[in-house]
C-alpha atoms as a PDB file:
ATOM      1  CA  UNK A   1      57.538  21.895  45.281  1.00  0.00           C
ATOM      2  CA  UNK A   2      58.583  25.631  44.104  1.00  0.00           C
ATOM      3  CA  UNK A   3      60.666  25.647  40.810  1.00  0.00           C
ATOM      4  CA  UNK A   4      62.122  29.176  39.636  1.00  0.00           C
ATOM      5  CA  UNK A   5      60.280  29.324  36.069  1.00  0.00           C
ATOM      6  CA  UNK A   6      61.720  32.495  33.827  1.00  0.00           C
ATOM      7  CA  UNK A   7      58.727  33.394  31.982  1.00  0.00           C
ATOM      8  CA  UNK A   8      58.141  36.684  29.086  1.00  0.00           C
ATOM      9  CA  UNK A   9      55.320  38.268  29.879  1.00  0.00           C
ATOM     10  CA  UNK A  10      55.277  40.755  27.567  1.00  0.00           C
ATOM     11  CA  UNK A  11      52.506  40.734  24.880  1.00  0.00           C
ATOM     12  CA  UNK A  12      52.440  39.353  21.719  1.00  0.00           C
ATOM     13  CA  UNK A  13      50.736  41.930  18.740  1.00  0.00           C
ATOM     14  CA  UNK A  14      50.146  40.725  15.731  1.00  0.00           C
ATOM     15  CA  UNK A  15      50.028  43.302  13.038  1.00  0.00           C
ATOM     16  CA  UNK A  16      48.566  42.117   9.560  1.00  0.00           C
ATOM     17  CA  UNK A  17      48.486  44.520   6.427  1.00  0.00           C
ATOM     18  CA  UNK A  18      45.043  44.843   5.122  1.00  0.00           C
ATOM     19  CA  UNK A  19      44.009  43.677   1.453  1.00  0.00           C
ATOM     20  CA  UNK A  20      42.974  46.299  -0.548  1.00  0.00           C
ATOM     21  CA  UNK A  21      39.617  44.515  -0.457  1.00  0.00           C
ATOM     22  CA  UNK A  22      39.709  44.617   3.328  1.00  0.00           C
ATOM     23  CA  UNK A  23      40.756  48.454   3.678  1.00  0.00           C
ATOM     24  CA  UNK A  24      37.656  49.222   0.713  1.00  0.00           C
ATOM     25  CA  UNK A  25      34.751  46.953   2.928  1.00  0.00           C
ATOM     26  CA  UNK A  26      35.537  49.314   6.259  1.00  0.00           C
ATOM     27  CA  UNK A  27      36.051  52.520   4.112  1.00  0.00           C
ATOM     28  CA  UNK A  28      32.320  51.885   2.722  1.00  0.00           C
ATOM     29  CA  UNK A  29      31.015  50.501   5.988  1.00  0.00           C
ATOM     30  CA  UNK A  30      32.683  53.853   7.637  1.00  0.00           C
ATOM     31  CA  UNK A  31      30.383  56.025   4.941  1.00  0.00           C
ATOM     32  CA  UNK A  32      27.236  53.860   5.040  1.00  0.00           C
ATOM     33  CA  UNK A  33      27.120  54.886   8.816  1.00  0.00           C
ATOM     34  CA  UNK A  34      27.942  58.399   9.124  1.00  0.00           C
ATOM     35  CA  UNK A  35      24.891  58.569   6.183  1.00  0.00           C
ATOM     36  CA  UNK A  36      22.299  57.782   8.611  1.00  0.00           C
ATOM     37  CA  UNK A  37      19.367  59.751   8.122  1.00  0.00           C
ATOM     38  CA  UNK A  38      18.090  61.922  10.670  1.00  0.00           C
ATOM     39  CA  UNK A  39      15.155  59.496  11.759  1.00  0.00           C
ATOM     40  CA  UNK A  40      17.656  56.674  12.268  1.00  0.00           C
ATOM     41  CA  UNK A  41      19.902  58.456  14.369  1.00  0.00           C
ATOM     42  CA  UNK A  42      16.789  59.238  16.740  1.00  0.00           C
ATOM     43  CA  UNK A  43      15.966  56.001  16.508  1.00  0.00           C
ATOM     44  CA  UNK A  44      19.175  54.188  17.383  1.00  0.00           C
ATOM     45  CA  UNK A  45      19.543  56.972  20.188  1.00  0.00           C
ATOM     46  CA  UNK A  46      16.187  56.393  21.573  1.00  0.00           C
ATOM     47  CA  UNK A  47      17.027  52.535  21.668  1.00  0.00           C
ATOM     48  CA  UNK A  48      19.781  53.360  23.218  1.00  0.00           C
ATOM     49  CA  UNK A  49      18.401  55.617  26.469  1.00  0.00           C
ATOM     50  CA  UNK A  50      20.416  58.507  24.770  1.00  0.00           C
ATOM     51  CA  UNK A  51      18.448  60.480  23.390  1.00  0.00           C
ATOM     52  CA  UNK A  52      14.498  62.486  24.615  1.00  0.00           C
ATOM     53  CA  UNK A  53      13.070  63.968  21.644  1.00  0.00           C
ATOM     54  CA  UNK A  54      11.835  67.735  21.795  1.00  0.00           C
ATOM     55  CA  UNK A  55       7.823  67.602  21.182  1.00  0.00           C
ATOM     56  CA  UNK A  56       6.829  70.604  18.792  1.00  0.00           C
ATOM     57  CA  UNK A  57       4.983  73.099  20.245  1.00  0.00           C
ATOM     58  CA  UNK A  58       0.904  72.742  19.773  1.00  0.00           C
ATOM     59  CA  UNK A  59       0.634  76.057  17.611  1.00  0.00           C
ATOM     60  CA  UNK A  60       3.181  74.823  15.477  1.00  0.00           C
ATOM     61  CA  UNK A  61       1.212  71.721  15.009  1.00  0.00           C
ATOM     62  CA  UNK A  62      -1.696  73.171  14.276  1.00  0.00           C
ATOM     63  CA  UNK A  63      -0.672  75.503  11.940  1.00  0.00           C
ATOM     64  CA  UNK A  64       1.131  72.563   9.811  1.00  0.00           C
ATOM     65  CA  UNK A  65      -2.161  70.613   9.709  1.00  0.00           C
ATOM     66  CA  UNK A  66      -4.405  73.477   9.196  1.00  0.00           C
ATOM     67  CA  UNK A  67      -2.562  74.988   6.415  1.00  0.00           C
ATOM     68  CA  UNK A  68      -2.000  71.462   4.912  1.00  0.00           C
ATOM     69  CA  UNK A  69      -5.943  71.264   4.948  1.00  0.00           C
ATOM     70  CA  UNK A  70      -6.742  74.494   3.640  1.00  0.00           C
ATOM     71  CA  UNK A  71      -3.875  73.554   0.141  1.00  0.00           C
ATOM     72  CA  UNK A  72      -6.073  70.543   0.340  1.00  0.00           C
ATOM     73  CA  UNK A  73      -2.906  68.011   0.489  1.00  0.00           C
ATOM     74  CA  UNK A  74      -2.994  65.055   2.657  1.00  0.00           C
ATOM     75  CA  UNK A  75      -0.185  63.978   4.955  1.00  0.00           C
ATOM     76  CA  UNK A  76       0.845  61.356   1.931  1.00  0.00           C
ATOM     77  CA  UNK A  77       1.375  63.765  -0.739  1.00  0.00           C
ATOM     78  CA  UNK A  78       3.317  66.351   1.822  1.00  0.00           C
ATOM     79  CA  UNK A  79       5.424  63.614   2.903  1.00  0.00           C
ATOM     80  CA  UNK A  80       6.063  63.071  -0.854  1.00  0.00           C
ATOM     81  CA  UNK A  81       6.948  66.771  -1.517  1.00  0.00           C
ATOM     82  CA  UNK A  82       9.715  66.625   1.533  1.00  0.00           C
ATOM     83  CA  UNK A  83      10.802  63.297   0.353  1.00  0.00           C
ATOM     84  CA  UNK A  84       9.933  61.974   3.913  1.00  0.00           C
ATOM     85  CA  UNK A  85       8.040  59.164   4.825  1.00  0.00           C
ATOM     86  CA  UNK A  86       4.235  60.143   6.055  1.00  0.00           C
ATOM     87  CA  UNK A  87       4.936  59.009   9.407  1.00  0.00           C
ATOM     88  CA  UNK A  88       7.131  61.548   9.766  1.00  0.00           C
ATOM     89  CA  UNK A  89       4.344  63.930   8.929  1.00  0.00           C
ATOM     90  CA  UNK A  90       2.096  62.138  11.360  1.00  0.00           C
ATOM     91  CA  UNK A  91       4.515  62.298  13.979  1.00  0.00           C
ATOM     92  CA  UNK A  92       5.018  65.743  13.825  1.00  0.00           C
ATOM     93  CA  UNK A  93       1.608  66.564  13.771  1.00  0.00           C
ATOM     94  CA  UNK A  94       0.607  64.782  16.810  1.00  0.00           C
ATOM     95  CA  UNK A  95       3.306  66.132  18.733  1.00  0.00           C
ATOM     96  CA  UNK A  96       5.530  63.376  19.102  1.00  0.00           C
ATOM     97  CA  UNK A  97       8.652  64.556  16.770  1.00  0.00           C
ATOM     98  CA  UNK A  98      10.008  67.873  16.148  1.00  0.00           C
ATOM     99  CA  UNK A  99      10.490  68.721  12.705  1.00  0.00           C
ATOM    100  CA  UNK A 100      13.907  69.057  12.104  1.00  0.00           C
ATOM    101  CA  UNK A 101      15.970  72.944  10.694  1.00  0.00           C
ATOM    102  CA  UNK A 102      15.427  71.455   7.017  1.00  0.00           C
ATOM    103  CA  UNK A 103      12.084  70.269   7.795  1.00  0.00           C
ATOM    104  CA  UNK A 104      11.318  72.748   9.288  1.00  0.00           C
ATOM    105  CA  UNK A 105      12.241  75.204   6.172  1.00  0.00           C
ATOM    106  CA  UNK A 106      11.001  72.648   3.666  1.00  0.00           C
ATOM    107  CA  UNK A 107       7.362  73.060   5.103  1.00  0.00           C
ATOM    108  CA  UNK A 108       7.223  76.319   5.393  1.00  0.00           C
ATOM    109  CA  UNK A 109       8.154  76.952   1.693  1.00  0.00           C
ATOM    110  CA  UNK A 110       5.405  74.256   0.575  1.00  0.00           C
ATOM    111  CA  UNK A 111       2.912  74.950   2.745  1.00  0.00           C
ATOM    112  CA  UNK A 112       3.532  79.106   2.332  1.00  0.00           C
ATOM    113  CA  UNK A 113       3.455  80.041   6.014  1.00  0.00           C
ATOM    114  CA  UNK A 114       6.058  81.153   8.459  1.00  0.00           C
ATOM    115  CA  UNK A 115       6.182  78.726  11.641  1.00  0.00           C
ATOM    116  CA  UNK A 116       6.693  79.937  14.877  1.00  0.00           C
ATOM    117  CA  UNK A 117      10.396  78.844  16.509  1.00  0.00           C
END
């Protein structure tokens, strides 16, 4: 049995205004995440299959641990000085991070040396 149904199939939006309260939660949500530190955007791109970090060079390595020796600083109270946390520091040292253009600058100005590019 074949009945001629007329039928609207155009789609239904719904638009609701936002509360003020609403509108303020994704304005802060929207800042929190564009604020993500360097390290977490590595992170969350690694996860991700997006991103292959660049390993420092082994000169440049070695001159950030040597020179850190000869101040006589550990990789704690360098971290501390960048306001980085020490695994950075050991990262970077073992080769498996690249320090980053303000890293980069922040090291050389503690640790008194010019790095190699």
């Amino acid at each position: 049995m074949h009945t001629n149904l007329d039928f609207d199939l155009t789609p239904v939006v719904f638009n609701s205004k936002k509360s003020k309260q609403e509108k303020a939660y994704t304005k802060l949500s929207q800042t929190l995440t564009s604020k993500k530190t360097h390290e977490q955007k590595i992170k969350e791109q690694a996860e991700n299959d997006e991103y292959v970090p660049e390993k420092p060079s082994l000169e440049l390595r070695k001159m950030i641990q040597s020179q850190r020796q000869k101040l006589g600083i550990n990789q704690k109270q360098l971290a501390q000085q960048m306001n980085i946390k020490q695994t950075v520091i050991n990262d970077i040292e073992q080769g498996k991070i690249k320090p980053t253009p303000q890293q980069k600058s922040q090291l050389q100005r503690i640790l008194k040396i010019k790095l190699p590019k």
